[in-house]
PDB file of N, CA and C in Angstrom:
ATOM      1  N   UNK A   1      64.525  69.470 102.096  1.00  0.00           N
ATOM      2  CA  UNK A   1      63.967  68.606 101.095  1.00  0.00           C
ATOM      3  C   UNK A   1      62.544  69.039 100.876  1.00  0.00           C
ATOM      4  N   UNK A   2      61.758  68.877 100.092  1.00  0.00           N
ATOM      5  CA  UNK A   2      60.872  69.825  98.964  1.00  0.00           C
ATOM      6  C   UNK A   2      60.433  68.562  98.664  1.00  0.00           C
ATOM      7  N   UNK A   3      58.892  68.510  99.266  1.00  0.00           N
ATOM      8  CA  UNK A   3      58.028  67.122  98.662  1.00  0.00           C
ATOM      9  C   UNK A   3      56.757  67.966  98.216  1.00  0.00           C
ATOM     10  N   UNK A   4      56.359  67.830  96.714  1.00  0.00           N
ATOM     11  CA  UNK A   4      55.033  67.869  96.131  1.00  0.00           C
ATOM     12  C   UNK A   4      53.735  67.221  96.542  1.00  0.00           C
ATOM     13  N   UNK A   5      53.578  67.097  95.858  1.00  0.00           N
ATOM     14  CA  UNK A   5      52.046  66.475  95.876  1.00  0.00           C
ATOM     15  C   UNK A   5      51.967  64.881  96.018  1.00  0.00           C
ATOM     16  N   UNK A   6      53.387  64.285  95.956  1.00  0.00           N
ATOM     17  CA  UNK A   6      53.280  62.990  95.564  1.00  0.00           C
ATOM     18  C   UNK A   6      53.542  62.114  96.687  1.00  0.00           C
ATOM     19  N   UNK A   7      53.635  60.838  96.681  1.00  0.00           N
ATOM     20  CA  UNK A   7      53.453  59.956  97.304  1.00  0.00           C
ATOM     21  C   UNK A   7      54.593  60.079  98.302  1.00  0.00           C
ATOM     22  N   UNK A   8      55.341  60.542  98.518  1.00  0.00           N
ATOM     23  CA  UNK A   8      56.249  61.188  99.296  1.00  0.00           C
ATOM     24  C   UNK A   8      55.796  61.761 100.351  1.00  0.00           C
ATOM     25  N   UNK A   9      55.315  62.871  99.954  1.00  0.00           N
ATOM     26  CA  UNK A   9      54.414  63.719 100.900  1.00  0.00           C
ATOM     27  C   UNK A   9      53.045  63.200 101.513  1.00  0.00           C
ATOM     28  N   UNK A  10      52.469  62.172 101.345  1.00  0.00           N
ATOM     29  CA  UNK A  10      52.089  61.306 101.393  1.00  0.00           C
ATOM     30  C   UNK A  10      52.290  59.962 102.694  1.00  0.00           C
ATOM     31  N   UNK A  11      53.845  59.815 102.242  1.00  0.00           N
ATOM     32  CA  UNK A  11      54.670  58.843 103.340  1.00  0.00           C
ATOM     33  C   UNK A  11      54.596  59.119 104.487  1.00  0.00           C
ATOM     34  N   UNK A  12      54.935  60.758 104.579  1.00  0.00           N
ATOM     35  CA  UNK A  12      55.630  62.062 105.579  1.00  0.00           C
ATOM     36  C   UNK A  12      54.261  61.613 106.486  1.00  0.00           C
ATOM     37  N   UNK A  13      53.534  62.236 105.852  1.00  0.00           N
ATOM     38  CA  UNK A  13      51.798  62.374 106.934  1.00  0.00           C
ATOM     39  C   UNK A  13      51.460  61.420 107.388  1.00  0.00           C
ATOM     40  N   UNK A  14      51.604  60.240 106.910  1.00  0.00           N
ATOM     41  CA  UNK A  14      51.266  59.036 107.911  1.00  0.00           C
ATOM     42  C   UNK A  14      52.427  58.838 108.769  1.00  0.00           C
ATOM     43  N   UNK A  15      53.842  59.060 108.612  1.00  0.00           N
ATOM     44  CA  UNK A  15      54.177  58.671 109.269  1.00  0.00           C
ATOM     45  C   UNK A  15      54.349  59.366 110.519  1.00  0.00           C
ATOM     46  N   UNK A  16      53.871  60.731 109.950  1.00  0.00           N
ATOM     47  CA  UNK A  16      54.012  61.269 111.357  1.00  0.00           C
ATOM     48  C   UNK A  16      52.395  61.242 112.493  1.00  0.00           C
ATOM     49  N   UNK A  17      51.345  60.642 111.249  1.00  0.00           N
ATOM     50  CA  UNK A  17      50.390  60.533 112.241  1.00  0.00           C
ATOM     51  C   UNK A  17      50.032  59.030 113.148  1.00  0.00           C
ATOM     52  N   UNK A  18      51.590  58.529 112.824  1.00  0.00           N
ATOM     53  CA  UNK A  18      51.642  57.290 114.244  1.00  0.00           C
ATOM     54  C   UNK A  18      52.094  58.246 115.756  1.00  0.00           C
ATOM     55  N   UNK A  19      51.278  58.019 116.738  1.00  0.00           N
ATOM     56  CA  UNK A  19      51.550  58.431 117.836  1.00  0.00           C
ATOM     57  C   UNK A  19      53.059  57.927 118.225  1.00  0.00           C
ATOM     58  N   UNK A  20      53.301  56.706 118.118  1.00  0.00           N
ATOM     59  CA  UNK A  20      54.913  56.665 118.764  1.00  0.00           C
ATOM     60  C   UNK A  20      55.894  57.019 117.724  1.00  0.00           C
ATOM     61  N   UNK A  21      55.589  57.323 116.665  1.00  0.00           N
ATOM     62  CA  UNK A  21      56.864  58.023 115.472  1.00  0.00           C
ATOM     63  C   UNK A  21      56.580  59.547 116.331  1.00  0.00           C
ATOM     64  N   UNK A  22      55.581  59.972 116.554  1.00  0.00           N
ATOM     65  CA  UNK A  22      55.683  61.483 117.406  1.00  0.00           C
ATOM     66  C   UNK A  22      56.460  61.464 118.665  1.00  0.00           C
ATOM     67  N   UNK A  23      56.063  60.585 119.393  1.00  0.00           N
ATOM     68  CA  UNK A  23      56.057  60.372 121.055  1.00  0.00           C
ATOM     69  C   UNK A  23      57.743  60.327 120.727  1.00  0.00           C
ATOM     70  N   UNK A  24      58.340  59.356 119.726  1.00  0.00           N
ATOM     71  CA  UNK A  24      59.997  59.180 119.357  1.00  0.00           C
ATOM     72  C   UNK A  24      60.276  60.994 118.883  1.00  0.00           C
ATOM     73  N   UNK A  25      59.977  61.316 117.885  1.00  0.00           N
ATOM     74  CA  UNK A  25      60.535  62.434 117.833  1.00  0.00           C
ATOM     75  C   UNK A  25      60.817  63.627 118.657  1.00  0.00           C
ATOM     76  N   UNK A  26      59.776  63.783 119.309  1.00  0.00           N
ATOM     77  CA  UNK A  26      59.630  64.804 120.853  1.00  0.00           C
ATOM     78  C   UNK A  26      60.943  64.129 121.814  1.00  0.00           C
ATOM     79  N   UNK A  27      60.771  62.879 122.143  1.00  0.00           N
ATOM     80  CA  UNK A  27      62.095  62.694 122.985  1.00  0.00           C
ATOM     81  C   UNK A  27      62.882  62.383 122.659  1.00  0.00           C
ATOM     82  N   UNK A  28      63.611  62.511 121.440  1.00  0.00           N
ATOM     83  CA  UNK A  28      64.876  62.321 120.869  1.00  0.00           C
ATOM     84  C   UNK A  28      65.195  64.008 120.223  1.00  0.00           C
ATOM     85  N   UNK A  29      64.431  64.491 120.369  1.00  0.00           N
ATOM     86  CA  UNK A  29      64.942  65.794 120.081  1.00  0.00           C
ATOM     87  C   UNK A  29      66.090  66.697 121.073  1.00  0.00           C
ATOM     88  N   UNK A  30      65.492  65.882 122.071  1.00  0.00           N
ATOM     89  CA  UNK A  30      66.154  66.040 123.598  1.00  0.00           C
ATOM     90  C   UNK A  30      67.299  66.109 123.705  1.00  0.00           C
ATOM     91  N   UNK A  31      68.353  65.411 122.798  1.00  0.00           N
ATOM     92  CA  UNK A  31      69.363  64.921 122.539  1.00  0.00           C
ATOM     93  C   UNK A  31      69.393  63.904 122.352  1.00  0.00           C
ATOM     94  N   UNK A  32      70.800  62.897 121.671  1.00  0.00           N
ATOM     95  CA  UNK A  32      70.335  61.809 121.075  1.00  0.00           C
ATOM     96  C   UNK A  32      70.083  60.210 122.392  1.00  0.00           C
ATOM     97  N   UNK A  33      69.601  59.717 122.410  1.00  0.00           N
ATOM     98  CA  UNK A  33      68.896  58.646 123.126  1.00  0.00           C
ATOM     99  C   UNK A  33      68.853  57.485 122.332  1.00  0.00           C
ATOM    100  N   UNK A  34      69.167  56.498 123.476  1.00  0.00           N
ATOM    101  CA  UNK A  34      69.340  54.805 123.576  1.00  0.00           C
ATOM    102  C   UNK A  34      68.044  54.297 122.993  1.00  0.00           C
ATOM    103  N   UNK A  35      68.238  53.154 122.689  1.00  0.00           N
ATOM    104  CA  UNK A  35      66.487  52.435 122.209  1.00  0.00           C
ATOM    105  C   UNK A  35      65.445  52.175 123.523  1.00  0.00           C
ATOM    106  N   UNK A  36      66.586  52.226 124.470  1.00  0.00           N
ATOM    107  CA  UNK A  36      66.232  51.476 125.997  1.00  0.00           C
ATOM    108  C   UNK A  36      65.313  52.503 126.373  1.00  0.00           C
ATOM    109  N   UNK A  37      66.062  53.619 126.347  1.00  0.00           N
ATOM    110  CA  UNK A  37      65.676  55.192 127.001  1.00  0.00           C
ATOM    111  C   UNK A  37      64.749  55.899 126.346  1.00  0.00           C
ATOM    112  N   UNK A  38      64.479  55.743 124.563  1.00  0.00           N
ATOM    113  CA  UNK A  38      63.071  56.162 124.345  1.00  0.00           C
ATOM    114  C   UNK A  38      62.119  54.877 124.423  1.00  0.00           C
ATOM    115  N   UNK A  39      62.305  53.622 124.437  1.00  0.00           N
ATOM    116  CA  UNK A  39      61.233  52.987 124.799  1.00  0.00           C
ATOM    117  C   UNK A  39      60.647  52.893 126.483  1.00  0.00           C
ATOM    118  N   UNK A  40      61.271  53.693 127.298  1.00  0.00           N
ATOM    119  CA  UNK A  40      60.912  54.050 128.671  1.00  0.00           C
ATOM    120  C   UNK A  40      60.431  55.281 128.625  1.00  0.00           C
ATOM    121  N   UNK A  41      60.664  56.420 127.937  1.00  0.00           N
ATOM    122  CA  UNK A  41      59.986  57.509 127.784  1.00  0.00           C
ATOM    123  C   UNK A  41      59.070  57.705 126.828  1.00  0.00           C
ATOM    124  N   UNK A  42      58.766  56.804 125.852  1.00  0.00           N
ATOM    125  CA  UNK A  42      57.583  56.560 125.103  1.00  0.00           C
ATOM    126  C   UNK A  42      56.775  56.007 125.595  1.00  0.00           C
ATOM    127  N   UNK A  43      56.759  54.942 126.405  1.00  0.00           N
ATOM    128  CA  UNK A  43      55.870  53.722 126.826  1.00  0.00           C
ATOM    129  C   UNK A  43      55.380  52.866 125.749  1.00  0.00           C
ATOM    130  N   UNK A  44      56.596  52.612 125.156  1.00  0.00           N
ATOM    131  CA  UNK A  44      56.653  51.290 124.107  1.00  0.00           C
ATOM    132  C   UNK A  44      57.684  50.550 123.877  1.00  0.00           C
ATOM    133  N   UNK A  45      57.037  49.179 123.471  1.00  0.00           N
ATOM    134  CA  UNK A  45      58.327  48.081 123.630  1.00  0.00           C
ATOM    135  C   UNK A  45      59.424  48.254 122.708  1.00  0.00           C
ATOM    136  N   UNK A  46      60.396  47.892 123.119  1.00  0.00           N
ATOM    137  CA  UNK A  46      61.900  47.806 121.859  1.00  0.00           C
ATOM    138  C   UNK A  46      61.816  47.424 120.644  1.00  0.00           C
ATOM    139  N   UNK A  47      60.703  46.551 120.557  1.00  0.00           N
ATOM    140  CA  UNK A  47      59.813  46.502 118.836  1.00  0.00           C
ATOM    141  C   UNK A  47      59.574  47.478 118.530  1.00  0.00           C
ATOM    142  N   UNK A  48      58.754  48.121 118.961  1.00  0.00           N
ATOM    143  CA  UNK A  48      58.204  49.095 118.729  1.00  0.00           C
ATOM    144  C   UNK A  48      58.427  50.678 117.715  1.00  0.00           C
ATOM    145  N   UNK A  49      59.511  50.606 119.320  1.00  0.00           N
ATOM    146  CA  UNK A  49      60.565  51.751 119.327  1.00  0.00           C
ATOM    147  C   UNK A  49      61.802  51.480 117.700  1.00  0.00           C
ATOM    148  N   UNK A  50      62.319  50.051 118.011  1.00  0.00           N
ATOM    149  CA  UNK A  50      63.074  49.703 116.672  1.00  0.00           C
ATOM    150  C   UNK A  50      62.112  50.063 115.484  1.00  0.00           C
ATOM    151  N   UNK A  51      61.199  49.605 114.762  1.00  0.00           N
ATOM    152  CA  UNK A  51      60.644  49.806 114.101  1.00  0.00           C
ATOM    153  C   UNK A  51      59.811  51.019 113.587  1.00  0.00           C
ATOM    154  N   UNK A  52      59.823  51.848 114.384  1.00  0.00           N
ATOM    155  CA  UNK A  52      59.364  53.215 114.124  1.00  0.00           C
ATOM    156  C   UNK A  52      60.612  54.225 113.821  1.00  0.00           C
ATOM    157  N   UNK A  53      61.895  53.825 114.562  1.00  0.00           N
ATOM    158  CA  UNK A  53      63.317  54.622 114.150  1.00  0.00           C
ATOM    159  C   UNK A  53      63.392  53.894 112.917  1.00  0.00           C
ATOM    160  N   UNK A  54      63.236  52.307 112.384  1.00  0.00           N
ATOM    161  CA  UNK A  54      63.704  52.417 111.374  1.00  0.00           C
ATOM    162  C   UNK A  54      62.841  52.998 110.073  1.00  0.00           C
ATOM    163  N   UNK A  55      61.183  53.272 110.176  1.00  0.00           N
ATOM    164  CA  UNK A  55      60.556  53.911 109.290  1.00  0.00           C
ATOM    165  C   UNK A  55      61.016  55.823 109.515  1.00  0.00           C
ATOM    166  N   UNK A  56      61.499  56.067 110.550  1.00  0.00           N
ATOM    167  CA  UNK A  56      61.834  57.811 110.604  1.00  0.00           C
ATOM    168  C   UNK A  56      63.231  57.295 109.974  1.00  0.00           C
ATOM    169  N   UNK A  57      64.163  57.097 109.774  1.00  0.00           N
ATOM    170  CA  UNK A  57      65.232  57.018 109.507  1.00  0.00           C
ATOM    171  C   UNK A  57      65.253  56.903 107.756  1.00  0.00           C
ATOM    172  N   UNK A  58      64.043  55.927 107.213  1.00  0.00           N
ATOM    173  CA  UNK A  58      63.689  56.141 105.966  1.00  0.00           C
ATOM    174  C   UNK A  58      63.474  57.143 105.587  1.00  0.00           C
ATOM    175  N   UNK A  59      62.899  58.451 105.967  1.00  0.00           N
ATOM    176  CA  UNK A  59      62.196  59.213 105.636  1.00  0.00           C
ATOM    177  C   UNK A  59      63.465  60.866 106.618  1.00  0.00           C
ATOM    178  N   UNK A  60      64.217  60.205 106.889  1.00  0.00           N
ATOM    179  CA  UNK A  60      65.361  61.209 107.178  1.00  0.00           C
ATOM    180  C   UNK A  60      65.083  62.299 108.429  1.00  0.00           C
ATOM    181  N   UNK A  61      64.153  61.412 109.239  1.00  0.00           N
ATOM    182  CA  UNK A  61      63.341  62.452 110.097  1.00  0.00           C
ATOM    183  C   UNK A  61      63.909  62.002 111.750  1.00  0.00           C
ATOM    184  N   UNK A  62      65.443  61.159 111.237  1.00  0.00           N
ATOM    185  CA  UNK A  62      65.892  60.816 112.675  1.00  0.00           C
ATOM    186  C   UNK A  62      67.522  60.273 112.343  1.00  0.00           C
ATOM    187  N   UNK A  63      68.129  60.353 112.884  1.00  0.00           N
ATOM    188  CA  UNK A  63      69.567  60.105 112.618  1.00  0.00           C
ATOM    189  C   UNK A  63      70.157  59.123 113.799  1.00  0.00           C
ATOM    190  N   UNK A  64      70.555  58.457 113.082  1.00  0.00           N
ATOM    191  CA  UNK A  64      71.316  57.312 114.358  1.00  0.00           C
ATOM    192  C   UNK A  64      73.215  57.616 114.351  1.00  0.00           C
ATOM    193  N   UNK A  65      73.540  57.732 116.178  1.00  0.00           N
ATOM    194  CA  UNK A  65      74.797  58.179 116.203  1.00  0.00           C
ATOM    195  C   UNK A  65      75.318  56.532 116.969  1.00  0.00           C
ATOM    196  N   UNK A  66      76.694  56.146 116.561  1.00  0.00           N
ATOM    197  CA  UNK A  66      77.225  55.030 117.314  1.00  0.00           C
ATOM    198  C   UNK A  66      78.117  55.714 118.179  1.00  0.00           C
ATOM    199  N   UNK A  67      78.396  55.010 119.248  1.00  0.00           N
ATOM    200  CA  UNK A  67      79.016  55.218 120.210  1.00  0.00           C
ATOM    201  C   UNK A  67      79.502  54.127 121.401  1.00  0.00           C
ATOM    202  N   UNK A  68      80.796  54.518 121.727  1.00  0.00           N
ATOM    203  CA  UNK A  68      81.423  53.012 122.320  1.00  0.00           C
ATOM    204  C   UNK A  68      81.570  53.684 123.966  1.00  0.00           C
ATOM    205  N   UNK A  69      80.961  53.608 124.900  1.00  0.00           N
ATOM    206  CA  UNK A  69      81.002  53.195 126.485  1.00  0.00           C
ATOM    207  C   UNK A  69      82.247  52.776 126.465  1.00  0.00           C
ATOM    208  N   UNK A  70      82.638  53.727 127.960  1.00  0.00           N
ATOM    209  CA  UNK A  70      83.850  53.275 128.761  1.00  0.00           C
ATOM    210  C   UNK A  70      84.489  51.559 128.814  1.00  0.00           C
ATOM    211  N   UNK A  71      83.197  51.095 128.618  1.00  0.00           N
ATOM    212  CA  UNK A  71      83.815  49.620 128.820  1.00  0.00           C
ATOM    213  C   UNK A  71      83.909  48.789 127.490  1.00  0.00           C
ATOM    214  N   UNK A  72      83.425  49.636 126.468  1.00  0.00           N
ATOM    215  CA  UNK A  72      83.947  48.991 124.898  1.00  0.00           C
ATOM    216  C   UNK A  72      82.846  48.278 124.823  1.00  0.00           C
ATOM    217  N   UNK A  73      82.014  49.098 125.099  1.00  0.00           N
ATOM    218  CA  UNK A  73      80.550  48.143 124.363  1.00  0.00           C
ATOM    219  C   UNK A  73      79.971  49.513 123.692  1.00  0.00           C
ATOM    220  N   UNK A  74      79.867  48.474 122.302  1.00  0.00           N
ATOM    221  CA  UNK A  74      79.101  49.828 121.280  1.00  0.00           C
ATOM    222  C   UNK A  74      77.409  49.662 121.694  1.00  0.00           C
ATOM    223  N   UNK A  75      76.846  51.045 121.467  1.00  0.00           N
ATOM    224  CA  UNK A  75      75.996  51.530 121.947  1.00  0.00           C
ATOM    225  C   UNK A  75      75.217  52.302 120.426  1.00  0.00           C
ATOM    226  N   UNK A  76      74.122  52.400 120.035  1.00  0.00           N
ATOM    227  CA  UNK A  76      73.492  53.487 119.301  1.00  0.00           C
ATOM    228  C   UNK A  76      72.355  54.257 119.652  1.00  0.00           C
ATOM    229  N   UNK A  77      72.607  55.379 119.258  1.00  0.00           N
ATOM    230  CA  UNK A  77      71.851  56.481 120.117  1.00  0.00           C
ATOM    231  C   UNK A  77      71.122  57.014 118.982  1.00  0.00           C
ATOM    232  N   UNK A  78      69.591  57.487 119.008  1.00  0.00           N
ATOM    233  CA  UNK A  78      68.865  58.128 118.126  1.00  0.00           C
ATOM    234  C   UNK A  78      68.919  59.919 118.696  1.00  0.00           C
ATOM    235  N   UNK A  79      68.493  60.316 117.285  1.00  0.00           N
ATOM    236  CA  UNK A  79      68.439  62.309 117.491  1.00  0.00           C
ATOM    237  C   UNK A  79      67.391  62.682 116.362  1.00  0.00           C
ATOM    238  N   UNK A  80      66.601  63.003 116.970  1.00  0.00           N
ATOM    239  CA  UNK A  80      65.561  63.944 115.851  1.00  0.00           C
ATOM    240  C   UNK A  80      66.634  65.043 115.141  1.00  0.00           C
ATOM    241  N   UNK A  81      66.395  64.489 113.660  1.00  0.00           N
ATOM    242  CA  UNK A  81      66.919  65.134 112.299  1.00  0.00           C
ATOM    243  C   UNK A  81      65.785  66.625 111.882  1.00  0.00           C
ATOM    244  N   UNK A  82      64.793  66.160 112.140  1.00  0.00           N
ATOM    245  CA  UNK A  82      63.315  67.007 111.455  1.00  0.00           C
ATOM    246  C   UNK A  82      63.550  68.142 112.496  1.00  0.00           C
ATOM    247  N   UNK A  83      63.613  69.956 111.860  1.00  0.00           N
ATOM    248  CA  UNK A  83      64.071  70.500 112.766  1.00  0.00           C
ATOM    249  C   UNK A  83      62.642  71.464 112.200  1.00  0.00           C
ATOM    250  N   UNK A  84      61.976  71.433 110.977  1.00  0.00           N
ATOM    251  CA  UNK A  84      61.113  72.079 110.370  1.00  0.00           C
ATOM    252  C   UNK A  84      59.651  71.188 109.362  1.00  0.00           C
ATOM    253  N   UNK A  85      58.849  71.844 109.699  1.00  0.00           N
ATOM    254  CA  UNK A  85      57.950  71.065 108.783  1.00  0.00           C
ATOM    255  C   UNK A  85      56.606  71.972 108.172  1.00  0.00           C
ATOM    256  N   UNK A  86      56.529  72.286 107.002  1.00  0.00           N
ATOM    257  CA  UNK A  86      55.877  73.177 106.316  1.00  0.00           C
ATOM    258  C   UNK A  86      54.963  72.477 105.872  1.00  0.00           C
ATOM    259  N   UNK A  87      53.987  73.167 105.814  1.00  0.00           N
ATOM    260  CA  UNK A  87      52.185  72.292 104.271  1.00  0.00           C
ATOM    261  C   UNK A  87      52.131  73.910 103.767  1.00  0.00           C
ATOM    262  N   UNK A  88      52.047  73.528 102.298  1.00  0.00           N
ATOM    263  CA  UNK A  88      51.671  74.574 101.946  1.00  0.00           C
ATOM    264  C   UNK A  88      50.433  74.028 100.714  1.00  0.00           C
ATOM    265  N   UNK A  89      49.370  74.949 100.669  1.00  0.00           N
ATOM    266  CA  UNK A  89      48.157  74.326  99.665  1.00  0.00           C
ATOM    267  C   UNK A  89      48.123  75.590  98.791  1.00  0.00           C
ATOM    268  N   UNK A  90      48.188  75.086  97.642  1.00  0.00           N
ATOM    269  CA  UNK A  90      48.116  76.621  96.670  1.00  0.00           C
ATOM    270  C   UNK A  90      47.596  76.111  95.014  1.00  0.00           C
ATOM    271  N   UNK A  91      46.509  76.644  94.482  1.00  0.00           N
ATOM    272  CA  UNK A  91      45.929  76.214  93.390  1.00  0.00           C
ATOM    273  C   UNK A  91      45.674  74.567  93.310  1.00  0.00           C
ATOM    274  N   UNK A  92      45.232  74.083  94.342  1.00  0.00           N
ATOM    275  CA  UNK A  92      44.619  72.791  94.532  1.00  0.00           C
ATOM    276  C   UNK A  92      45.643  71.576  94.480  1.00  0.00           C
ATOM    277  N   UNK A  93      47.032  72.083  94.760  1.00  0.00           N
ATOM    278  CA  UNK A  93      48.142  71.094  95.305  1.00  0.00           C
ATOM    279  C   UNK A  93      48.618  71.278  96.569  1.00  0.00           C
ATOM    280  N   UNK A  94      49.186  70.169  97.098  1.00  0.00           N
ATOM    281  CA  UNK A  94      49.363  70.169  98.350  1.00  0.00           C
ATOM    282  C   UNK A  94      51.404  69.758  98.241  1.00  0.00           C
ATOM    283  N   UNK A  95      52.163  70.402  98.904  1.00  0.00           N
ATOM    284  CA  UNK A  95      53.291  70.595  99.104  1.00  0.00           C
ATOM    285  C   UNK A  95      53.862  70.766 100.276  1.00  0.00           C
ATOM    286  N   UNK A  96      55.152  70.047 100.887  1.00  0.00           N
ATOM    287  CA  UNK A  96      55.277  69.394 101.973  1.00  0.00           C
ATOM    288  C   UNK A  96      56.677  70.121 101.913  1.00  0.00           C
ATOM    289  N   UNK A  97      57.247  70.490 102.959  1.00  0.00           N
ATOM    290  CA  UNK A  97      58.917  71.152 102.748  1.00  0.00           C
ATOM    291  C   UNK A  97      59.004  70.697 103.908  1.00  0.00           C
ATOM    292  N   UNK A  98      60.004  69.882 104.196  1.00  0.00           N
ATOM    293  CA  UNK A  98      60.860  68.979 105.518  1.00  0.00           C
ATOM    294  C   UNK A  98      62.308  69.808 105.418  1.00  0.00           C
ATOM    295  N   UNK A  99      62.706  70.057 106.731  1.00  0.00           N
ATOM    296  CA  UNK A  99      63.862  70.814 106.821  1.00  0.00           C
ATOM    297  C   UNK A  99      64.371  70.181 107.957  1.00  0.00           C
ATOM    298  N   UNK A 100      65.822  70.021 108.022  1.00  0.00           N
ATOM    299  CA  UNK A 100      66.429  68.857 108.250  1.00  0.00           C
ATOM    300  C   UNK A 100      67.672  69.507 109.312  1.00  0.00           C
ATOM    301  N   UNK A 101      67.955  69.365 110.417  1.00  0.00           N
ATOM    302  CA  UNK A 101      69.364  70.613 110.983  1.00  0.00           C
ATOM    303  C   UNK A 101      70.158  70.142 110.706  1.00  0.00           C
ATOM    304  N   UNK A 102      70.926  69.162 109.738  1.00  0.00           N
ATOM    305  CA  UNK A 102      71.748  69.003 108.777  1.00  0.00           C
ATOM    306  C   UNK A 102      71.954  70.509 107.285  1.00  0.00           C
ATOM    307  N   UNK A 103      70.531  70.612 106.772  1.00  0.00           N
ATOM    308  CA  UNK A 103      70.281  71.301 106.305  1.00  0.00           C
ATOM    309  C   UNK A 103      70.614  72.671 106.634  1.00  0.00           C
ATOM    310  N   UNK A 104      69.583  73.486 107.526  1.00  0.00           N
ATOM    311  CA  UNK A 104      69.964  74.415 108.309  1.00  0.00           C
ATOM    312  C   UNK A 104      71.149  74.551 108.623  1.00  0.00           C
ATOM    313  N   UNK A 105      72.190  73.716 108.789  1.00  0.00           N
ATOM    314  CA  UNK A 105      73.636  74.092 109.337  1.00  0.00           C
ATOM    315  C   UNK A 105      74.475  74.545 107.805  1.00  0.00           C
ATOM    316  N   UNK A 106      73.839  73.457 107.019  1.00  0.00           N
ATOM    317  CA  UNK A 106      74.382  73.919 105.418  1.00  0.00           C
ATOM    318  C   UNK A 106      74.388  75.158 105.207  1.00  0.00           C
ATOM    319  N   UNK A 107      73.411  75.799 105.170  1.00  0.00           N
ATOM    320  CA  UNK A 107      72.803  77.180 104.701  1.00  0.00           C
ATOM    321  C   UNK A 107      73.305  77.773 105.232  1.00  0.00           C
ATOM    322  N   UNK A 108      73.491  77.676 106.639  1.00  0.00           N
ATOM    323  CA  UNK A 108      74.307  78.501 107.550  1.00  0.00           C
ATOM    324  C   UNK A 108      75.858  78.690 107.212  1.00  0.00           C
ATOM    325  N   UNK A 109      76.097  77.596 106.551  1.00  0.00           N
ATOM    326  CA  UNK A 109      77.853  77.493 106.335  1.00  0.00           C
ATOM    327  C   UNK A 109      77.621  78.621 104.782  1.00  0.00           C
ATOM    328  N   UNK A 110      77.071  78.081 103.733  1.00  0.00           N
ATOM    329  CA  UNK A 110      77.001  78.836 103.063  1.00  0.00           C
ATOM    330  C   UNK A 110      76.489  80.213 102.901  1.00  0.00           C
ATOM    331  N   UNK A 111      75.571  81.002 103.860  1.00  0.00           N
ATOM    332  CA  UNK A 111      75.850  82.090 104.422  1.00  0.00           C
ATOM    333  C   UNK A 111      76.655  82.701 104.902  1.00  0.00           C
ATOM    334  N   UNK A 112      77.286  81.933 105.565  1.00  0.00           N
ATOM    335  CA  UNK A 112      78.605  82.469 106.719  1.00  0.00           C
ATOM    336  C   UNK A 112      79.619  82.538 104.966  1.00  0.00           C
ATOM    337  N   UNK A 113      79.482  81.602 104.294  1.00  0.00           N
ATOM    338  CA  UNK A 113      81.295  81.744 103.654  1.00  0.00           C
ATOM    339  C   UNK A 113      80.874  83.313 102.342  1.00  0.00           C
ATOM    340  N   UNK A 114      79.601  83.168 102.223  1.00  0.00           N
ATOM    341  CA  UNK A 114      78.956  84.150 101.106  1.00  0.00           C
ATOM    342  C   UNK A 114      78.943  85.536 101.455  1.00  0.00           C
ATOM    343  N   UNK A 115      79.157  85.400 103.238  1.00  0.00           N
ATOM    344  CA  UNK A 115      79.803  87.140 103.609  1.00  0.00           C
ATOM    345  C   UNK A 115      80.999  87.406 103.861  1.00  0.00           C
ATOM    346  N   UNK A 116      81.398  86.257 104.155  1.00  0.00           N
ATOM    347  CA  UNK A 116      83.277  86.205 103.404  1.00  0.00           C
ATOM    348  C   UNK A 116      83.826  86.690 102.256  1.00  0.00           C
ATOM    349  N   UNK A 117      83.150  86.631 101.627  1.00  0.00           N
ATOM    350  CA  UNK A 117      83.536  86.384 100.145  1.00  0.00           C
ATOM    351  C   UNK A 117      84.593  85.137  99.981  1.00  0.00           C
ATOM    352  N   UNK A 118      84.640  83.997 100.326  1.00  0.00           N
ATOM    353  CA  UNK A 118      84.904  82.938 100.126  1.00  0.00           C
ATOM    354  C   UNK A 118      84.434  82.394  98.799  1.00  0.00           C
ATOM    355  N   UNK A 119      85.261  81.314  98.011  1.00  0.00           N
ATOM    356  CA  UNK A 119      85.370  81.139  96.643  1.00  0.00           C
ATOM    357  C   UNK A 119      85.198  78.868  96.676  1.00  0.00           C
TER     358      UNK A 119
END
């Protein structure tokens, strides 16, 4: 995803200049993790932690997986989505390119089928 100059790119930078939207992304990159388990490895409360997945989740920079435990209790687990993050400044605009390993896997599929010759 390809953010300009605008208020978008904009969103991105603050939100990544909250320390626990960082502190969340670094340990959910890890693999995906409980609310319980990054608010113990962040050192912030379950407010906290909730509310900062749900502003990364706006902004596509975190993905939530469900999942049901042996004993049939559903569970949701967070995973850092943001696998890339570009600034580029050129003739007095500022431009933001977020790359996503959703993305990356795309490209990859469509690479892979484009030396196929797949149709």
């Amino acid at each position: 995803m390809k953010h300009g100059g605008s208020a978008d790119s904009t969103d991105i930078f603050q939100v990544l200049a909250d320390e626990y939207a960082r502190k969340i992304l670094l340990a959910a990159d890890h693999g995906p993790k409980t609310a319980k388990t990054l608010s113990e490895e962040c050192n912030a409360s379950l407010t906290t932690i909730y509310r900062r997945v749900s502003t990364l989740q706006e902004h596509g920079l975190i993905e939530e997986h469900h999942t049901v435990d042996s004993d049939g209790s559903h569970r949701s687990k967070f995973e850092t989505a943001l696998e890339e993050l570009h600034v580029d400044i050129t003739d007095g605009q500022l431009s933001l390119t977020v790359e996503t390993r959703d993305e990356l896997a795309d490209n990859f599929t469509s690479l892979w089928s484009d030396l196929r010759g797949d149709d």
